[in-house]
PDB file of N, CA and C in Angstrom:
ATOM      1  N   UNK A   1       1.524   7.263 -10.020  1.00  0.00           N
ATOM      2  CA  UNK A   1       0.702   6.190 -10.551  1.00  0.00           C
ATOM      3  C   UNK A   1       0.663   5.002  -9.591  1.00  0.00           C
ATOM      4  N   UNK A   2       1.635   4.629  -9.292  1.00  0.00           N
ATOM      5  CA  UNK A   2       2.094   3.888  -8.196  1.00  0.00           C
ATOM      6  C   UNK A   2       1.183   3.757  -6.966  1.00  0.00           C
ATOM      7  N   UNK A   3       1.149   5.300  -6.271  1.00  0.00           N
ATOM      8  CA  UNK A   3       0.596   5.693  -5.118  1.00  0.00           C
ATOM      9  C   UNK A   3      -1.220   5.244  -5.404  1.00  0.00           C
ATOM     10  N   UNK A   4      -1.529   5.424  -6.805  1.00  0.00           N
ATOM     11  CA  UNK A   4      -3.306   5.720  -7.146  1.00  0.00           C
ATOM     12  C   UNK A   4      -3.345   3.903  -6.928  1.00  0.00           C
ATOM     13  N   UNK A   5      -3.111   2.939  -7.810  1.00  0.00           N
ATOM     14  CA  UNK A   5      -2.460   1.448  -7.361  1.00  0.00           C
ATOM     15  C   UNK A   5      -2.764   1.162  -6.381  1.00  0.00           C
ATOM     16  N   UNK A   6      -1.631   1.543  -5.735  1.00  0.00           N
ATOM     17  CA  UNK A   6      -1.540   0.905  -4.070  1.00  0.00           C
ATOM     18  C   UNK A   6      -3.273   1.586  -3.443  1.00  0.00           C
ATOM     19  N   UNK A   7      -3.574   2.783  -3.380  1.00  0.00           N
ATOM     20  CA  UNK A   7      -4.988   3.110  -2.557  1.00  0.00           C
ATOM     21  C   UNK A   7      -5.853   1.924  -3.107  1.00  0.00           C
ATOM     22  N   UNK A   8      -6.190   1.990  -4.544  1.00  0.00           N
ATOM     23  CA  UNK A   8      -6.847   1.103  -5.301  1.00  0.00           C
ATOM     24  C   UNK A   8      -6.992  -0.077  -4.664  1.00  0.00           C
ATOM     25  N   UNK A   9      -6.094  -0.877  -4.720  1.00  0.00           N
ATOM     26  CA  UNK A   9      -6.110  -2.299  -3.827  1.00  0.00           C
ATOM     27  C   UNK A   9      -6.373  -2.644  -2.193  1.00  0.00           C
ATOM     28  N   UNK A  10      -5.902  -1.163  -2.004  1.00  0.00           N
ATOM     29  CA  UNK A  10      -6.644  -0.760  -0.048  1.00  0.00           C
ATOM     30  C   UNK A  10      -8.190  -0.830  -0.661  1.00  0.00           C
ATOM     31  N   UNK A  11      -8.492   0.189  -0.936  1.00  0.00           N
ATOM     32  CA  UNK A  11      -9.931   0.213  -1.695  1.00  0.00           C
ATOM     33  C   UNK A  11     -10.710  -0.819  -1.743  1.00  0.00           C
ATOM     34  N   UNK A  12     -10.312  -1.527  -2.244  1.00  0.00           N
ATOM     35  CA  UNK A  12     -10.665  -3.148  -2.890  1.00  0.00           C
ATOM     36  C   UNK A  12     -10.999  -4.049  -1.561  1.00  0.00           C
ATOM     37  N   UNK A  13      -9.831  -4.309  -1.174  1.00  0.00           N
ATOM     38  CA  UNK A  13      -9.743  -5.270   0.443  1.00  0.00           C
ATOM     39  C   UNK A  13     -10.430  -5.025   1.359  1.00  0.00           C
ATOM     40  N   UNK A  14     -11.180  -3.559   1.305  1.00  0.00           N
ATOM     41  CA  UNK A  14     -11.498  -3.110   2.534  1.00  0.00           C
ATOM     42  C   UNK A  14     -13.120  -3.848   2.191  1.00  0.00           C
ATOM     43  N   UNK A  15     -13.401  -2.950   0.987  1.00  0.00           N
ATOM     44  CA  UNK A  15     -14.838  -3.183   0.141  1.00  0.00           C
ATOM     45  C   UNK A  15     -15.245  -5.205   0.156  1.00  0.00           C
ATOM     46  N   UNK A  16     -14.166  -5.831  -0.278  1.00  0.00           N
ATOM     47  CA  UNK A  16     -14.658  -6.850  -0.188  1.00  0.00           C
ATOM     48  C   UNK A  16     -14.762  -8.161   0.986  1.00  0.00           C
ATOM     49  N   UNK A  17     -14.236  -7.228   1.880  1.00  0.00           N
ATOM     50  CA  UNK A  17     -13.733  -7.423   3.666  1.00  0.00           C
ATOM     51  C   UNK A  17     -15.569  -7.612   4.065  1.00  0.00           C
ATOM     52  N   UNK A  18     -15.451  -6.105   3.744  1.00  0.00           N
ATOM     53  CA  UNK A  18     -17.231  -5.851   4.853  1.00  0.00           C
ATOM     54  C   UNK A  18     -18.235  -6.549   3.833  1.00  0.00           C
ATOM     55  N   UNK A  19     -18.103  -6.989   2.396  1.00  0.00           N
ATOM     56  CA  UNK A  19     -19.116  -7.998   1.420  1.00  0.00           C
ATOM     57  C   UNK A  19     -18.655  -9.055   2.441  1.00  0.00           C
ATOM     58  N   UNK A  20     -17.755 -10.019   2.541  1.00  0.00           N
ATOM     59  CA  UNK A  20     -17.700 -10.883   3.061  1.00  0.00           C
ATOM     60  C   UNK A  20     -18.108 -11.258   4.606  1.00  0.00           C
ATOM     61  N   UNK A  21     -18.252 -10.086   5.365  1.00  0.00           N
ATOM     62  CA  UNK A  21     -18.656 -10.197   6.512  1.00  0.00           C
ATOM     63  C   UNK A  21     -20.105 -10.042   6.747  1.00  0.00           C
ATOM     64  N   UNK A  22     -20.965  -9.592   5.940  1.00  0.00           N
ATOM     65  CA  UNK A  22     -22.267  -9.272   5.548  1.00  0.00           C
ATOM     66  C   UNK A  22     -22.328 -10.571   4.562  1.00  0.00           C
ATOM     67  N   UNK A  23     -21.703 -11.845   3.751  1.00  0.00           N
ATOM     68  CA  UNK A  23     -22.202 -12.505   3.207  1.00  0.00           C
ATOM     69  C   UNK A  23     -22.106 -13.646   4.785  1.00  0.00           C
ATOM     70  N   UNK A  24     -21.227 -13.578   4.982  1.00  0.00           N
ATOM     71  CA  UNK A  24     -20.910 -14.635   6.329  1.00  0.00           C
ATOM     72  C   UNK A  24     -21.908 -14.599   7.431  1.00  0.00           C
ATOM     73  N   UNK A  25     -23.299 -13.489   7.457  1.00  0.00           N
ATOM     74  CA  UNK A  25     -24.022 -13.246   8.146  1.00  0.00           C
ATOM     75  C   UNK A  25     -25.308 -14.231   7.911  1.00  0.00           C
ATOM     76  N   UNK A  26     -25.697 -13.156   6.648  1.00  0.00           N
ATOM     77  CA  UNK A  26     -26.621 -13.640   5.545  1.00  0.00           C
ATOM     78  C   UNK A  26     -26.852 -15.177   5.287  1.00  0.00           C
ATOM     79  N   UNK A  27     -25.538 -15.732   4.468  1.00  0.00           N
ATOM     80  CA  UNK A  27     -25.804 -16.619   4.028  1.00  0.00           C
ATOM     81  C   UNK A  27     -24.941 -17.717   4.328  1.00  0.00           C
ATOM     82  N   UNK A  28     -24.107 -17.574   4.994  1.00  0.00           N
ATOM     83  CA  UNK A  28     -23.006 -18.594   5.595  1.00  0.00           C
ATOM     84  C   UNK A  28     -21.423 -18.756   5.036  1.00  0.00           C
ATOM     85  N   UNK A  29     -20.680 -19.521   5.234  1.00  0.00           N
ATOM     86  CA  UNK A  29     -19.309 -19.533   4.752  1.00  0.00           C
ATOM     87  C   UNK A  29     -19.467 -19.870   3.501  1.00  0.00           C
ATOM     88  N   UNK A  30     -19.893 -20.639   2.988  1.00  0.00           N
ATOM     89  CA  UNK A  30     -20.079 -21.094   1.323  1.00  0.00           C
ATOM     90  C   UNK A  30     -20.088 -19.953   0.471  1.00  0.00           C
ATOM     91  N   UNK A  31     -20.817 -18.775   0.473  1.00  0.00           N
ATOM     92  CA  UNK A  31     -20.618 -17.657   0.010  1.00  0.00           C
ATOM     93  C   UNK A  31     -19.561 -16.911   0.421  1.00  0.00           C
ATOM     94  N   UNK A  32     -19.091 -16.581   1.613  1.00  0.00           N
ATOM     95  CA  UNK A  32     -18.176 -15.662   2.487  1.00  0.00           C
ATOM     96  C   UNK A  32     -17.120 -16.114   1.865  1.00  0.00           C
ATOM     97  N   UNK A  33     -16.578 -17.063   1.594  1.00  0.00           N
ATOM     98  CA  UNK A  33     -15.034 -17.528   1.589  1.00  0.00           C
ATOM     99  C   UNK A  33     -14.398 -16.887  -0.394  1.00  0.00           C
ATOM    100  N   UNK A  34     -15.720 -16.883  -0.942  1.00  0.00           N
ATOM    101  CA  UNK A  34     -15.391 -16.224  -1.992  1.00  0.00           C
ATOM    102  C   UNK A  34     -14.479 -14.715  -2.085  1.00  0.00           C
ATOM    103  N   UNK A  35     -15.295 -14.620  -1.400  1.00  0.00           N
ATOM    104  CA  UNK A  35     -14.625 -12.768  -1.089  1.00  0.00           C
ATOM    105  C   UNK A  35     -14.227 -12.800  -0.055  1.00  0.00           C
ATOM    106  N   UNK A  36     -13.391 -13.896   0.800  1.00  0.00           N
ATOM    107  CA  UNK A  36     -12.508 -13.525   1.285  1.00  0.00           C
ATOM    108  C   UNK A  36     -11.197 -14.000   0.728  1.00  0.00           C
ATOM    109  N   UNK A  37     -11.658 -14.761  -0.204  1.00  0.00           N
ATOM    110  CA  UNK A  37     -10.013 -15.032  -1.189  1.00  0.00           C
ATOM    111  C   UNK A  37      -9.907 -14.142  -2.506  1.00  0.00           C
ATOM    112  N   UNK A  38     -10.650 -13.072  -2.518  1.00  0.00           N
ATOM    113  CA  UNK A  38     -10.386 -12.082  -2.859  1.00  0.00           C
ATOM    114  C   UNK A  38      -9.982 -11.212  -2.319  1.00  0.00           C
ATOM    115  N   UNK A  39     -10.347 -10.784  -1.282  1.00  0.00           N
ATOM    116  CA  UNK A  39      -9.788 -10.045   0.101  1.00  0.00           C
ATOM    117  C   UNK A  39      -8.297 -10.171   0.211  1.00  0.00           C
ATOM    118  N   UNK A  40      -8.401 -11.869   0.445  1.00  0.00           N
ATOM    119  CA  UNK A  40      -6.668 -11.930   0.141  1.00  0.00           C
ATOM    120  C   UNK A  40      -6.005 -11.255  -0.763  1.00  0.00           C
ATOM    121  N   UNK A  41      -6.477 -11.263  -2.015  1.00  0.00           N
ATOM    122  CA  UNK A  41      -5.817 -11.113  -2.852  1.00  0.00           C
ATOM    123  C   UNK A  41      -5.065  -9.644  -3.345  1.00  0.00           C
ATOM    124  N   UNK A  42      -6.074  -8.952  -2.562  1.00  0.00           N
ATOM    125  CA  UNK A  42      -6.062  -7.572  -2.748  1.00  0.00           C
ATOM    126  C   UNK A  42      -5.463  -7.293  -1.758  1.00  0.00           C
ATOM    127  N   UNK A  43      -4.592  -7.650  -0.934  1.00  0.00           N
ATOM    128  CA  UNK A  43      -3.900  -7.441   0.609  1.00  0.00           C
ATOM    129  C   UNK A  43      -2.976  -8.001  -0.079  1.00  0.00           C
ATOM    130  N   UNK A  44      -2.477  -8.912  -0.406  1.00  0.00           N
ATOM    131  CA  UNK A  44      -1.108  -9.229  -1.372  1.00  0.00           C
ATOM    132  C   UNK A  44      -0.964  -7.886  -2.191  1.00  0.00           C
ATOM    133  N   UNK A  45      -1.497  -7.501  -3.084  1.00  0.00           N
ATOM    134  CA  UNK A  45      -1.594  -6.859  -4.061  1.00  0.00           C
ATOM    135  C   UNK A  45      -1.090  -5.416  -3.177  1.00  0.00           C
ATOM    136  N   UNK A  46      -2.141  -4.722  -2.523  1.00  0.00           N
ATOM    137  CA  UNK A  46      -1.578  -3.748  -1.502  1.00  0.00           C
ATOM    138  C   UNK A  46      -0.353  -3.791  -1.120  1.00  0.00           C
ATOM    139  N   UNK A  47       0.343  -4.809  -0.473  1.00  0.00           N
ATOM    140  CA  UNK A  47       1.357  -4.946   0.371  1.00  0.00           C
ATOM    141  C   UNK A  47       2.511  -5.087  -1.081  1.00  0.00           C
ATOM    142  N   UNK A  48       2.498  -5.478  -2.276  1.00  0.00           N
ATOM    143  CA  UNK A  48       3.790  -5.640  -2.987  1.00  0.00           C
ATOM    144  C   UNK A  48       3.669  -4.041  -3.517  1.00  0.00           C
ATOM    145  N   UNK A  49       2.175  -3.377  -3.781  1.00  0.00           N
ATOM    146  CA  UNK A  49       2.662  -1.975  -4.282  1.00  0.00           C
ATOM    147  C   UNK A  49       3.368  -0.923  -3.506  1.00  0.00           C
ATOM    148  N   UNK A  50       2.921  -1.472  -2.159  1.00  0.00           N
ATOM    149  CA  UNK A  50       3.582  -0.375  -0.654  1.00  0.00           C
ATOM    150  C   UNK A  50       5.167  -0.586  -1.051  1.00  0.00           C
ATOM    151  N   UNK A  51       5.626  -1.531  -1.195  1.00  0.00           N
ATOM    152  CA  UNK A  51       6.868  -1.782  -1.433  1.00  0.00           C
ATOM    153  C   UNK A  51       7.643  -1.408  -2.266  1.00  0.00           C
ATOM    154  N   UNK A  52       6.576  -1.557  -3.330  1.00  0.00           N
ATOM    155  CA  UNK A  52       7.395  -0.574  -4.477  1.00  0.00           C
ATOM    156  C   UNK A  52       7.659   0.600  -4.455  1.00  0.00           C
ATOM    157  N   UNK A  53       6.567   1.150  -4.220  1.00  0.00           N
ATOM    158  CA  UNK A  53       6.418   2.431  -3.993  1.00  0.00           C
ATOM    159  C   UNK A  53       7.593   3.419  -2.952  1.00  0.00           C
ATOM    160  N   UNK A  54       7.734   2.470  -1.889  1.00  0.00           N
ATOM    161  CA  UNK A  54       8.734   3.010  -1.277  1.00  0.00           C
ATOM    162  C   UNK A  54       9.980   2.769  -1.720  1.00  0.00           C
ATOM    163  N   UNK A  55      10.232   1.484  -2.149  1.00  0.00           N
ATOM    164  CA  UNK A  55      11.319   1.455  -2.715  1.00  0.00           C
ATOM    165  C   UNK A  55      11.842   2.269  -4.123  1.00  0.00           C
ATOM    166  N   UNK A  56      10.865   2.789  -4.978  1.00  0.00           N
ATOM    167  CA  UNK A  56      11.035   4.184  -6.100  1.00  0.00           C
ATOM    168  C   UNK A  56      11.198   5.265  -5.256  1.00  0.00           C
ATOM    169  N   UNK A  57      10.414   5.739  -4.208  1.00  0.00           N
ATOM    170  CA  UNK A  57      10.869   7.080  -3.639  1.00  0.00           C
ATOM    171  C   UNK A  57      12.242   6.798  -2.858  1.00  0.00           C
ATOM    172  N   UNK A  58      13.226   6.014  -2.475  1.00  0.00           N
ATOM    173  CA  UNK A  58      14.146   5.999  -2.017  1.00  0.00           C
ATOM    174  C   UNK A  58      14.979   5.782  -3.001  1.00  0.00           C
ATOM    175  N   UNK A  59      15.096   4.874  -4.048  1.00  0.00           N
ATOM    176  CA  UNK A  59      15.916   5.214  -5.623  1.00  0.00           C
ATOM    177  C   UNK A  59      15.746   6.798  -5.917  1.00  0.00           C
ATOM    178  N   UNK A  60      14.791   7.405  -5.545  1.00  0.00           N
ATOM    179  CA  UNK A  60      14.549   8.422  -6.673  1.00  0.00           C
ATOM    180  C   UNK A  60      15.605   9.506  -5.445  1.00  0.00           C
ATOM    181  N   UNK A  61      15.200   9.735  -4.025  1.00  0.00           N
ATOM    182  CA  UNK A  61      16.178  10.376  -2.892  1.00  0.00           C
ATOM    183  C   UNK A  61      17.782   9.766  -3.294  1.00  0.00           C
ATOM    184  N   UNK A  62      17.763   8.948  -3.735  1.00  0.00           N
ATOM    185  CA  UNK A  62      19.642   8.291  -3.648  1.00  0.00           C
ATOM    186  C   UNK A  62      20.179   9.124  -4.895  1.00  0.00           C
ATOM    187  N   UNK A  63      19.207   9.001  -5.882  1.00  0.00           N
ATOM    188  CA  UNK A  63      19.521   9.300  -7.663  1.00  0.00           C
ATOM    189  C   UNK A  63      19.824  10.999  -7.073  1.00  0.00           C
ATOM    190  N   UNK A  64      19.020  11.657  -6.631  1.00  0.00           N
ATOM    191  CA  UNK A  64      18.938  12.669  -6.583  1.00  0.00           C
ATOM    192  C   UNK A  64      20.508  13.508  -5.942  1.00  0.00           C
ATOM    193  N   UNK A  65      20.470  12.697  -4.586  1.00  0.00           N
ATOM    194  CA  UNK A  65      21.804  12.883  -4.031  1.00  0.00           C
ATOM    195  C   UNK A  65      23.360  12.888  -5.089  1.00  0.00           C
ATOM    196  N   UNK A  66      23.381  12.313  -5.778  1.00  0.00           N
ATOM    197  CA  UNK A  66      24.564  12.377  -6.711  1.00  0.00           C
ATOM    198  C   UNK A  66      24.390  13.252  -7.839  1.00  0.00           C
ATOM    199  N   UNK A  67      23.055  13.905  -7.924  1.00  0.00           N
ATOM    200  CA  UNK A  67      22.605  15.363  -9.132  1.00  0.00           C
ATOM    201  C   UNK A  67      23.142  16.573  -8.791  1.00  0.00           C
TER     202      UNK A  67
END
């Protein structure tokens, strides 16, 4: 579940990366900066699920070791 998450928010950042670079064309920073503080947000979001994620598959390798 974890793993679907974390793509999800890659997903997201990437999608609202190239909106923002196509609004920054178009119509200038006034629009662009919207979706790029969403952009942010979804790159936070990415980066705390990577973490988790690895950090459950290495609980789950340690747990296992003492089974």
């Amino acid at each position: 579940m974890i793993r679907i998450l974390e793509i999800s928010w890659l997903i997201i950042a990437l999608i609202t990366a190239i909106i923002a670079v196509y609004q920054f064309f178009i119509e200038g920073w006034e629009s662009a900066i919207w979706m790029l503080g969403i952009t942010l947000i979804a790159i936070v979001m990415y980066n705390i699920r990577h973490r988790q994620r690895i950090r459950f598959e290495k609980q789950d390798r340690d747990a296992a070791k003492y089974h």
